[in-house]
N, C-alpha and C. Protein backbone atom coordinates (compact mmCIF):
# COMPACT_ATOMS: atom_id res chain seq x y z
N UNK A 1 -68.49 -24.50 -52.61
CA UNK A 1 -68.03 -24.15 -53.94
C UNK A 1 -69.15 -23.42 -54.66
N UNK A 2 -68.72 -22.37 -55.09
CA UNK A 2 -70.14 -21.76 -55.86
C UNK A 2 -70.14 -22.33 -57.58
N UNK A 3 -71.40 -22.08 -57.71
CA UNK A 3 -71.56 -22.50 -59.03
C UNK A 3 -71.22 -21.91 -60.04
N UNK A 4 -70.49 -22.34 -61.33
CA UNK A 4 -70.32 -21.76 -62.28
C UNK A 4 -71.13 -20.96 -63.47
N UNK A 5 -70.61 -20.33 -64.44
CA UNK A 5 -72.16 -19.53 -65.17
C UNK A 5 -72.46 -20.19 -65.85
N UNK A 6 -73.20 -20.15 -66.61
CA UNK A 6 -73.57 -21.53 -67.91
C UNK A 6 -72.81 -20.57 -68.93
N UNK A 7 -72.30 -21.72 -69.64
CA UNK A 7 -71.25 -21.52 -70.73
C UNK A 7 -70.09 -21.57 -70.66
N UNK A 8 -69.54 -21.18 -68.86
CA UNK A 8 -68.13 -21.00 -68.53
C UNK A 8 -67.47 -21.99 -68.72
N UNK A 9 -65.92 -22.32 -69.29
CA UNK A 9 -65.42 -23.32 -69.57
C UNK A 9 -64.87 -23.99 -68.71
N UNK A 10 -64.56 -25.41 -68.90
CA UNK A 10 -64.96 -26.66 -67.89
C UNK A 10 -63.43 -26.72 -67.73
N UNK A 11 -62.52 -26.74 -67.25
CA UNK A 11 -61.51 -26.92 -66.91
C UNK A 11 -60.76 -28.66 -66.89
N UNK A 12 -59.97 -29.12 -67.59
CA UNK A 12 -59.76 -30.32 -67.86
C UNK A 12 -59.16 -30.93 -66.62
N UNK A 13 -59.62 -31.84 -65.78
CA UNK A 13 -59.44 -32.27 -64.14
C UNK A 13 -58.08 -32.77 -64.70
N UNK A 14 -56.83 -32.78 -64.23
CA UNK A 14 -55.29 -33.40 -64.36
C UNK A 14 -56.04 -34.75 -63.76
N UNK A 15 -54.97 -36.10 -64.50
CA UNK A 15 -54.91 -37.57 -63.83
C UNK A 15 -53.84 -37.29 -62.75
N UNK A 16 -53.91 -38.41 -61.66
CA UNK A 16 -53.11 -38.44 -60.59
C UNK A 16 -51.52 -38.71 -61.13
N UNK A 17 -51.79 -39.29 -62.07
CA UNK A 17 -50.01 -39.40 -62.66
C UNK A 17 -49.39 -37.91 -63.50
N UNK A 18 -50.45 -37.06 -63.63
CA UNK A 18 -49.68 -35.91 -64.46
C UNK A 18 -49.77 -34.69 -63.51
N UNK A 19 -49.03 -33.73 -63.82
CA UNK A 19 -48.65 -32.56 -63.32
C UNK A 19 -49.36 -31.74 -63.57
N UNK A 20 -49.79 -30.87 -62.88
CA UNK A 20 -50.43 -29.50 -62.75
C UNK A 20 -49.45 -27.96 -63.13
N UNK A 21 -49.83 -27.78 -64.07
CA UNK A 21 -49.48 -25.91 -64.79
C UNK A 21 -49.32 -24.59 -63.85
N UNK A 22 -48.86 -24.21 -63.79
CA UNK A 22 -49.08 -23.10 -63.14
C UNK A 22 -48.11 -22.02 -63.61
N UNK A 23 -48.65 -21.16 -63.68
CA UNK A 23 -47.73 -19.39 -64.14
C UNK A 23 -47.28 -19.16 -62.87
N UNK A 24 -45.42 -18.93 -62.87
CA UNK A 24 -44.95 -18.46 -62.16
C UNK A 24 -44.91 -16.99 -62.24
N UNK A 25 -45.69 -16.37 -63.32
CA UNK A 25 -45.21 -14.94 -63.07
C UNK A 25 -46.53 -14.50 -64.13
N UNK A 26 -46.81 -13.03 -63.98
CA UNK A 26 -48.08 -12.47 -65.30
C UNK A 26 -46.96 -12.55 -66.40
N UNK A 27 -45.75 -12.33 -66.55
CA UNK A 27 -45.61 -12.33 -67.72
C UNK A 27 -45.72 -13.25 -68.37
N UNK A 28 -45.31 -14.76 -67.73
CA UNK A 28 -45.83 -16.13 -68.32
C UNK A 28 -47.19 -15.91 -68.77
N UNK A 29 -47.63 -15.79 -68.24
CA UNK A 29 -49.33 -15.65 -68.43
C UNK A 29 -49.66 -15.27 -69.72
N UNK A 30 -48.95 -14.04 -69.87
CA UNK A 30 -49.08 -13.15 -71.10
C UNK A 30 -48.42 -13.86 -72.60
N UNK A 31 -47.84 -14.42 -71.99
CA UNK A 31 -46.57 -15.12 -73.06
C UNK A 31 -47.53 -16.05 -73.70
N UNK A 32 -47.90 -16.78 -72.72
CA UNK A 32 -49.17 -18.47 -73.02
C UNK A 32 -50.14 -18.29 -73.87
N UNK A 33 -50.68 -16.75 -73.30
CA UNK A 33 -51.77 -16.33 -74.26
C UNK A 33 -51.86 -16.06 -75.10
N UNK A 34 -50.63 -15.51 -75.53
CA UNK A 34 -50.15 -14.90 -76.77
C UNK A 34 -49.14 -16.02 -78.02
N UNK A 35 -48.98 -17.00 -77.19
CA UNK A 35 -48.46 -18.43 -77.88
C UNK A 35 -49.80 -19.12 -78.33
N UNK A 36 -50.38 -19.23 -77.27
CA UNK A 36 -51.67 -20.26 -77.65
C UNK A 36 -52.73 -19.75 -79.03
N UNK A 37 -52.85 -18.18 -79.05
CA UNK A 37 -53.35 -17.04 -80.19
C UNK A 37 -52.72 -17.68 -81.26
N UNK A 38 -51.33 -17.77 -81.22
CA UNK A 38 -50.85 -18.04 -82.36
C UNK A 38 -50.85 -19.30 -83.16
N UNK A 39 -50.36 -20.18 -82.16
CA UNK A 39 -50.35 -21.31 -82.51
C UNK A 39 -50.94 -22.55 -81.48
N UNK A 40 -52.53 -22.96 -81.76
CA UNK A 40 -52.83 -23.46 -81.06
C UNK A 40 -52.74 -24.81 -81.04
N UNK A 41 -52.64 -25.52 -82.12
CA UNK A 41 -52.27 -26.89 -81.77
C UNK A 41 -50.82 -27.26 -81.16
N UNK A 42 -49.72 -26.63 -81.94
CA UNK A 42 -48.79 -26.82 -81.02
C UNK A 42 -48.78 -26.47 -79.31
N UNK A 43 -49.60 -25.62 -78.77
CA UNK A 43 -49.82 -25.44 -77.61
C UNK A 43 -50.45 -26.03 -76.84
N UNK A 44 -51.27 -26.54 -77.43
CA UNK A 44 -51.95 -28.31 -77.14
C UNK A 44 -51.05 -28.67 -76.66
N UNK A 45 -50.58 -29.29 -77.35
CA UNK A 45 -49.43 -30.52 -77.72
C UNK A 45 -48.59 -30.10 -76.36
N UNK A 46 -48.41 -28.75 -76.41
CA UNK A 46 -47.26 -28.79 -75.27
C UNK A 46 -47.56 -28.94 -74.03
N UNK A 47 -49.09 -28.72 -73.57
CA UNK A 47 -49.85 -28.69 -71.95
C UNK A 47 -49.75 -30.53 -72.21
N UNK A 48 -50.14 -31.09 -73.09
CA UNK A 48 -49.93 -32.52 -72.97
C UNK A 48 -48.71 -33.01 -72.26
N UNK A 49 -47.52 -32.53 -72.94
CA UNK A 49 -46.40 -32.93 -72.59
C UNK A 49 -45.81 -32.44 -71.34
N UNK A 50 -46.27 -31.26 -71.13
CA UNK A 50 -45.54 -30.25 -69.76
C UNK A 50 -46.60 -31.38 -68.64
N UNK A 51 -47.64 -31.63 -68.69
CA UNK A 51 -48.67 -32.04 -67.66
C UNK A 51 -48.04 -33.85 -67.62
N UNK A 52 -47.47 -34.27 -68.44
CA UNK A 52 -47.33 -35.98 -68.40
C UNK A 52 -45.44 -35.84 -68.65
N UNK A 53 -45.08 -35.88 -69.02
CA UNK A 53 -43.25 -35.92 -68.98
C UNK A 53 -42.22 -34.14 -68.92
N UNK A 54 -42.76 -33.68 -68.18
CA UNK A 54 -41.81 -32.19 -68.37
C UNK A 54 -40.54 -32.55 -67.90
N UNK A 55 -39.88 -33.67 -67.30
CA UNK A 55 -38.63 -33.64 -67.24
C UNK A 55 -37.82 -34.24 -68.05
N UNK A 56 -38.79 -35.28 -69.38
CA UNK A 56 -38.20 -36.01 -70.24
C UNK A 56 -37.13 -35.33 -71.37
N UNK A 57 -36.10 -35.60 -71.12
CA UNK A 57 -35.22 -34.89 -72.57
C UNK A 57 -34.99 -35.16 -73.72
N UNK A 58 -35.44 -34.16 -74.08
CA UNK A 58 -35.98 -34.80 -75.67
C UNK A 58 -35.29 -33.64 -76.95
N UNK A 59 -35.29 -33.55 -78.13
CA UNK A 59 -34.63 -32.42 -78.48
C UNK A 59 -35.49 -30.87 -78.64
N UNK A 60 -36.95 -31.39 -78.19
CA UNK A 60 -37.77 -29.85 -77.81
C UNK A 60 -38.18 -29.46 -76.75
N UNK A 61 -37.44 -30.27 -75.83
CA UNK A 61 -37.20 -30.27 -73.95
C UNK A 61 -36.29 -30.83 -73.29
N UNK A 62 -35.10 -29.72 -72.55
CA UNK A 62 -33.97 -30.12 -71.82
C UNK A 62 -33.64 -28.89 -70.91
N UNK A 63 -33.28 -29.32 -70.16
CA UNK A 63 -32.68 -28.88 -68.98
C UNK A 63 -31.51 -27.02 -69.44
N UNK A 64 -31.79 -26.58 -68.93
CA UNK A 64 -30.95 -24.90 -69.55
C UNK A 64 -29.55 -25.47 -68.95
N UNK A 65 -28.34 -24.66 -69.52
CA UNK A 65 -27.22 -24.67 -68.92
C UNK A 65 -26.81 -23.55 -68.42
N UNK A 66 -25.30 -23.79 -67.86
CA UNK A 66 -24.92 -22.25 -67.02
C UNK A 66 -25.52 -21.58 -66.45
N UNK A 67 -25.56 -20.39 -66.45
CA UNK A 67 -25.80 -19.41 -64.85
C UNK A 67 -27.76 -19.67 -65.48
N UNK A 68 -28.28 -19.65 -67.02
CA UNK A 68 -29.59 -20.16 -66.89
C UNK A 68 -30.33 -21.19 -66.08
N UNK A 69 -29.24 -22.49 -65.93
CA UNK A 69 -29.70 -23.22 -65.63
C UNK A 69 -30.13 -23.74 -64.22
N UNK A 70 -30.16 -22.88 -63.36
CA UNK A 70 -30.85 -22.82 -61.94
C UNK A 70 -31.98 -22.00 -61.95
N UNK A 71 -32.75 -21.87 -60.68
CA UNK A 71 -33.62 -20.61 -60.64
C UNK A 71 -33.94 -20.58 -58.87
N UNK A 72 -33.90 -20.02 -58.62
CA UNK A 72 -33.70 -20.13 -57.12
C UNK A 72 -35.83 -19.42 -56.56
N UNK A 73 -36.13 -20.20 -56.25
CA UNK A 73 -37.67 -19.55 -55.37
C UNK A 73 -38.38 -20.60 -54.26
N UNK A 74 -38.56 -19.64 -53.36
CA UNK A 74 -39.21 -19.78 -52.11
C UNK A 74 -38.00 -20.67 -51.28
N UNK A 75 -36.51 -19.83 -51.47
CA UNK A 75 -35.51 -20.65 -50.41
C UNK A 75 -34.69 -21.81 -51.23
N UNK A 76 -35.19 -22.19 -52.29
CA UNK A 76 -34.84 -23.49 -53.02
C UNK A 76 -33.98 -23.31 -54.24
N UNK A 77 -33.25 -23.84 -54.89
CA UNK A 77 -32.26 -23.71 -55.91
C UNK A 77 -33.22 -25.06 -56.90
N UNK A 78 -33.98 -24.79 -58.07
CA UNK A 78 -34.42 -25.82 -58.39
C UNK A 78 -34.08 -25.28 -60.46
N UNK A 79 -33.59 -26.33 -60.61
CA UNK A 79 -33.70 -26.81 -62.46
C UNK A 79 -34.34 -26.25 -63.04
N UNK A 80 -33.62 -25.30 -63.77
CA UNK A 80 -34.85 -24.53 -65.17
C UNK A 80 -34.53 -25.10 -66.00
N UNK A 81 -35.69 -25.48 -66.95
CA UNK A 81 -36.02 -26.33 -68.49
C UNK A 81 -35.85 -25.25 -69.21
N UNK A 82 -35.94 -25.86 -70.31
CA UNK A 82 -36.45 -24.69 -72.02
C UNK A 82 -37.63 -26.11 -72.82
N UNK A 83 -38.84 -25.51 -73.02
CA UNK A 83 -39.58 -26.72 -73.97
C UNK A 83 -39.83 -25.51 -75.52
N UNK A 84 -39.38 -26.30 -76.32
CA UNK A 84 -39.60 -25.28 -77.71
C UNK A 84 -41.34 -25.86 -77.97
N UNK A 85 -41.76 -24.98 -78.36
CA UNK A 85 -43.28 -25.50 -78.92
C UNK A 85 -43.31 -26.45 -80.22
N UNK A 86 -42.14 -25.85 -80.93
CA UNK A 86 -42.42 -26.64 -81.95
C UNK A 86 -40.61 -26.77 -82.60
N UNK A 87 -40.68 -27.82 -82.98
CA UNK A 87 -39.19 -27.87 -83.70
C UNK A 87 -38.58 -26.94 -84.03
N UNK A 88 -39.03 -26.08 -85.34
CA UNK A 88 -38.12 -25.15 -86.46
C UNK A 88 -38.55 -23.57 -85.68
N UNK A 89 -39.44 -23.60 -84.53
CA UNK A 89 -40.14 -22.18 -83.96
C UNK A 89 -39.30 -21.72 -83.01
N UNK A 90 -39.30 -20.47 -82.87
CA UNK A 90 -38.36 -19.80 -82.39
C UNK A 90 -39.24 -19.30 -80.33
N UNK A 91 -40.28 -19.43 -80.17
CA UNK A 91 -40.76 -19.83 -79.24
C UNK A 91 -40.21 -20.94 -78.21
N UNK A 92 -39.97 -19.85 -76.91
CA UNK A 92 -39.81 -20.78 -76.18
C UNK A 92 -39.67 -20.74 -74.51
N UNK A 93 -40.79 -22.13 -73.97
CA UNK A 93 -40.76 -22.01 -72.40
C UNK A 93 -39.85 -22.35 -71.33
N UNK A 94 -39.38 -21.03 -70.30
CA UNK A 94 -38.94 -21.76 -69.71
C UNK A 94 -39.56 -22.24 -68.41
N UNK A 95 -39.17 -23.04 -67.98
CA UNK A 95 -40.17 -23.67 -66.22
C UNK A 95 -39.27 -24.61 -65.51
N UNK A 96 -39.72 -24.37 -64.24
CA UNK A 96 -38.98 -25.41 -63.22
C UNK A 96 -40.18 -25.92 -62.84
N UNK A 97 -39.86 -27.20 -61.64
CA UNK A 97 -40.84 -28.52 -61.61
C UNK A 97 -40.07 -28.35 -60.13
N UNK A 98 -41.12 -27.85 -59.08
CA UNK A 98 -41.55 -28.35 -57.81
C UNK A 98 -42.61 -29.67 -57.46
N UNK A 99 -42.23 -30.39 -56.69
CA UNK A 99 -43.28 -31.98 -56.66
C UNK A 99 -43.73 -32.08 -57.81
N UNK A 100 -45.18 -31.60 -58.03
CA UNK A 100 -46.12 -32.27 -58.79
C UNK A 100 -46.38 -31.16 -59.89
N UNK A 101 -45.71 -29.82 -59.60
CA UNK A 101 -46.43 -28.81 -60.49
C UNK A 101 -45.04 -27.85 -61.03
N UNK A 102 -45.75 -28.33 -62.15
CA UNK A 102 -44.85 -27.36 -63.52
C UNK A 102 -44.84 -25.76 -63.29
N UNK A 103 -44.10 -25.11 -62.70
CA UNK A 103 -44.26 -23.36 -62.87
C UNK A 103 -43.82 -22.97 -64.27
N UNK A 104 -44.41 -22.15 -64.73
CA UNK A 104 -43.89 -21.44 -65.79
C UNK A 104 -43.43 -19.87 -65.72
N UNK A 105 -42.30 -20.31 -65.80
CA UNK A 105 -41.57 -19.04 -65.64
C UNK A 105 -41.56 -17.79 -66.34
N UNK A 106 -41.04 -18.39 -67.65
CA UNK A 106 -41.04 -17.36 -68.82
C UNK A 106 -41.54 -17.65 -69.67
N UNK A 107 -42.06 -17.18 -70.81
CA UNK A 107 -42.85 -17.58 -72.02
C UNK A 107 -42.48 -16.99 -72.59
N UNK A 108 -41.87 -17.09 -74.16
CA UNK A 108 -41.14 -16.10 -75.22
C UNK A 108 -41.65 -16.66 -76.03
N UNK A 109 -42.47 -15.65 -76.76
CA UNK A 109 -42.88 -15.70 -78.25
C UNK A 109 -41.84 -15.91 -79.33
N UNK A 110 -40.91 -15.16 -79.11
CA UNK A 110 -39.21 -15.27 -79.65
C UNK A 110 -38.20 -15.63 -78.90
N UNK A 111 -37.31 -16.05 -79.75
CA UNK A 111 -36.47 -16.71 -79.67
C UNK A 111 -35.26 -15.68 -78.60
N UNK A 112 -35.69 -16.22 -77.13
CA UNK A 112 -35.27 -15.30 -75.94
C UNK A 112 -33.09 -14.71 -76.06
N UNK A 113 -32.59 -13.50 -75.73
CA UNK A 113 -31.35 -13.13 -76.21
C UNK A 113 -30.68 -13.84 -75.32
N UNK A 114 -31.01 -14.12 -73.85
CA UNK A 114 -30.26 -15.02 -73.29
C UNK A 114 -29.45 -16.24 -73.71
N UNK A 115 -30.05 -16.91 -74.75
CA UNK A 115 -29.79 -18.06 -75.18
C UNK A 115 -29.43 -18.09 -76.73
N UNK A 116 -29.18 -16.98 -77.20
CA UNK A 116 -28.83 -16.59 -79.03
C UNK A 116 -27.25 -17.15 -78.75
């Protein structure tokens, strides 16, 4: 393992009971970055929750319906979520949950037309 630079940031090790993040796509990527810019405590809040209950349904995380509510990758037909960041915000993620790790699919700063 090579060593890191001094200053570089320390990456928070996941517990064995929580789930690991991962961007299913750059545009997620772009989305996260541009969510987290905006609003960073709620984005906190949400790696908390995506990393320890992402399948819990709750009224700012549930399961998508209709033709949303699948997503088919690597051969598999697996459950797409929606987690809103914040109650009244028009932001919002979607992700499916292979084993242990949360993909993030899409990331919408706004309130995505699929679902208006």
């Amino acid at each position: 393992m090579a060593a890191g630079k001094k200053g570089a940031l320390v990456p928070r090790p996941p517990k064995k009971a929580e789930y690991e993040i991962r961007f299913g796509t750059t545009e997620a990527q772009k989305g996260w970055r541009d969510l987290v810019a905006t609003m960073r405590n709620s984005m906190a809040q949400t790696w908390d929750f995506l990393t320890r209950t992402p399948l819990a349904t709750t009224p700012t995380n549930y399961p998508l319906k209709g033709e949303l509510g699948t997503i088919e990758r690597g051969g598999k037909r697996r459950e797409r979520w929606q987690h809103k960041p914040t109650v009244k915000g028009t932001a919002r993620i979607w992700f499916y949950v292979d084993d242990r790790t949360v993909f993030l699919e899409q990331v919408h700063t706004s309130h995505p037309n699929e679902t208006k």
